[in-house]
C-alpha atoms as a PDB file:
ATOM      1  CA  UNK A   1      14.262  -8.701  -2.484  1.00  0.00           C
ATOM      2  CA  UNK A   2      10.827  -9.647  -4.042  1.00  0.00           C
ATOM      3  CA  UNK A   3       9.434  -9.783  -7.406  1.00  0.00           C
ATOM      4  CA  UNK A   4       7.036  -7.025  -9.047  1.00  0.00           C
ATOM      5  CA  UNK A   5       3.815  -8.894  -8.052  1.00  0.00           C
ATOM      6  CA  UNK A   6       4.669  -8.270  -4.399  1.00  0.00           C
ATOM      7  CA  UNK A   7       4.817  -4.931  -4.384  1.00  0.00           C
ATOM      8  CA  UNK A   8       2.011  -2.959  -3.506  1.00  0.00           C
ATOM      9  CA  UNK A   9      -0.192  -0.555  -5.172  1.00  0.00           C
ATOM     10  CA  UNK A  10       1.081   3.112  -5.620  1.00  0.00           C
ATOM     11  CA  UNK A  11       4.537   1.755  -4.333  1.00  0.00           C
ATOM     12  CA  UNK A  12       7.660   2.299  -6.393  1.00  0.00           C
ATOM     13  CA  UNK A  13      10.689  -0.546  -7.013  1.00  0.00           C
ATOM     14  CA  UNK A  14      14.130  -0.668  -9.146  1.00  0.00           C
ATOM     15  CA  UNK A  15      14.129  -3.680 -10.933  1.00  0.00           C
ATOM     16  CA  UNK A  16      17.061  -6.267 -10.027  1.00  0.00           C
ATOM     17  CA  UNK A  17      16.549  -8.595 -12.279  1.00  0.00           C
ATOM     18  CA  UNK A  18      14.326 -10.086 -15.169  1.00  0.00           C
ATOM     19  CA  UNK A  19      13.932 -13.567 -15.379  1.00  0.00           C
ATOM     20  CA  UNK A  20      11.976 -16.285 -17.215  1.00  0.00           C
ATOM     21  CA  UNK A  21      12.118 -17.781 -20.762  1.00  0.00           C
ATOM     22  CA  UNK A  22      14.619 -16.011 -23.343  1.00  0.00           C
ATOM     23  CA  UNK A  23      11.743 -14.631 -25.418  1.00  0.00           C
ATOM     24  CA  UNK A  24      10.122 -13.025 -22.706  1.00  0.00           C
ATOM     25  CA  UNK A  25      13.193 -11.468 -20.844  1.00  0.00           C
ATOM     26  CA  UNK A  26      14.775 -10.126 -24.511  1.00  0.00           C
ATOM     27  CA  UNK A  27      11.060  -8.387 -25.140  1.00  0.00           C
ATOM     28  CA  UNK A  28      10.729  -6.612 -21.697  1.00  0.00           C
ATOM     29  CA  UNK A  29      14.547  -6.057 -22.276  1.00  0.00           C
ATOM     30  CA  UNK A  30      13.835  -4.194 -25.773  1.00  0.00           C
ATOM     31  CA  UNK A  31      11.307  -2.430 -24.681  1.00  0.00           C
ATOM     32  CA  UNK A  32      13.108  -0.364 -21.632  1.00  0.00           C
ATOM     33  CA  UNK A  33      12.860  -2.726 -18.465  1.00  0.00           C
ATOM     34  CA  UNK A  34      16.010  -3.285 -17.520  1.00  0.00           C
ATOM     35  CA  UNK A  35      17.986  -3.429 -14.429  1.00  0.00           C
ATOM     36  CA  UNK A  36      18.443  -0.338 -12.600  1.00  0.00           C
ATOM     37  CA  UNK A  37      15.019   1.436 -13.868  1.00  0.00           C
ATOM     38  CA  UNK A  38      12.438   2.323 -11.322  1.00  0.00           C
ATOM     39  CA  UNK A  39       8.679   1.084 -11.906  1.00  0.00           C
ATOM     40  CA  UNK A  40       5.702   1.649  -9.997  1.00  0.00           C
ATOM     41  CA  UNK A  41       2.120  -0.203  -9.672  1.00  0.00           C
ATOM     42  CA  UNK A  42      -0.072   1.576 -10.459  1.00  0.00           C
ATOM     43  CA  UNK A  43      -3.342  -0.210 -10.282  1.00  0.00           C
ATOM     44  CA  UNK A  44      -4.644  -4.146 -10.038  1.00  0.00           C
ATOM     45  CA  UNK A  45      -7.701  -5.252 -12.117  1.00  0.00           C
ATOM     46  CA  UNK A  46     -10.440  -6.376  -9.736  1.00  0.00           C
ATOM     47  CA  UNK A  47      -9.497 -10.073  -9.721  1.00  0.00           C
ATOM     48  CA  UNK A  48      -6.085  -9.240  -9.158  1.00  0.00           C
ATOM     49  CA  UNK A  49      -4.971  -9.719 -12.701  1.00  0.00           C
ATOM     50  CA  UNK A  50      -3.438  -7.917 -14.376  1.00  0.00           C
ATOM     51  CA  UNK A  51      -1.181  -5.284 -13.189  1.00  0.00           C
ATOM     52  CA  UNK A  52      -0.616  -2.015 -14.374  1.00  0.00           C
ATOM     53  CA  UNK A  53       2.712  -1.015 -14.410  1.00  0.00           C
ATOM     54  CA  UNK A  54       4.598   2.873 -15.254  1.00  0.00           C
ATOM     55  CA  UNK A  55       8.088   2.134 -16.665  1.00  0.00           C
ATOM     56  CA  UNK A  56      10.106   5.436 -17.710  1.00  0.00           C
ATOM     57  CA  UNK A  57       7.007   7.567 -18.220  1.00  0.00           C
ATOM     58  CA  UNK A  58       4.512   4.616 -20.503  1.00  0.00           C
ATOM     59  CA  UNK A  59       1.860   2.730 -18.616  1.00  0.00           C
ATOM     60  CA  UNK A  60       2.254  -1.215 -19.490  1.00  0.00           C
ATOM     61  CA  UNK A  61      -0.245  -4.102 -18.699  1.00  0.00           C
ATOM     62  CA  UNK A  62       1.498  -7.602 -17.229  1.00  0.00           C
ATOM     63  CA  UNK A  63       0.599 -10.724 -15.982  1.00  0.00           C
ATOM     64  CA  UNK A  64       0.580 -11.791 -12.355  1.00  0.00           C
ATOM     65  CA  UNK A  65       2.656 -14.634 -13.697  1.00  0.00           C
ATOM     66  CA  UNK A  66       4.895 -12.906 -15.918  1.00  0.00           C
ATOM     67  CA  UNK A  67       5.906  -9.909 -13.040  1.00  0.00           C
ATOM     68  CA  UNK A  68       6.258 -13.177 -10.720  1.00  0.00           C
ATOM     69  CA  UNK A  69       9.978 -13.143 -12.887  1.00  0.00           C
ATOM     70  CA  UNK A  70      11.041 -10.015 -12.672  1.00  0.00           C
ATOM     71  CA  UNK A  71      12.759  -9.045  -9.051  1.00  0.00           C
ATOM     72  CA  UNK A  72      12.763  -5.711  -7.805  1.00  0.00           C
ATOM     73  CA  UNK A  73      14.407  -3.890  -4.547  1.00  0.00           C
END
């Protein structure tokens, strides 16, 4: 297992687990990124942050730091 800023680009995860302060795991939570749903990296900014993520079809920007929390297999 290892978290969403391991993976590398173009590859494609399922997401274990989302982890981190309440706030932040209930608004990735509301917004579709929950356990079970696949995500793929899509492309790094040139000083490696941040990340471009696809989650069920939508194209979302996170934090190295923030996709540090969320585990994927």
């Amino acid at each position: 297992m290892s978290s969403l800023a391991e993976l590398a680009l173009g590859q494609t995860a399922t997401v274990r687990e989302v982890s981190g302060p309440r706030a932040f795991r209930r608004r990735l939570l509301e917004m579709g990124l929950v356990p079970g749903v696949a995500v793929k990296l899509v492309t790094i900014a040139p000083l490696g942050d941040p990340l471009r993520i696809e989650v069920r079809g939508g194209q979302w920007s996170i934090r190295r730091a923030e996709a540090t929390q969320i585990e994927v297999t």
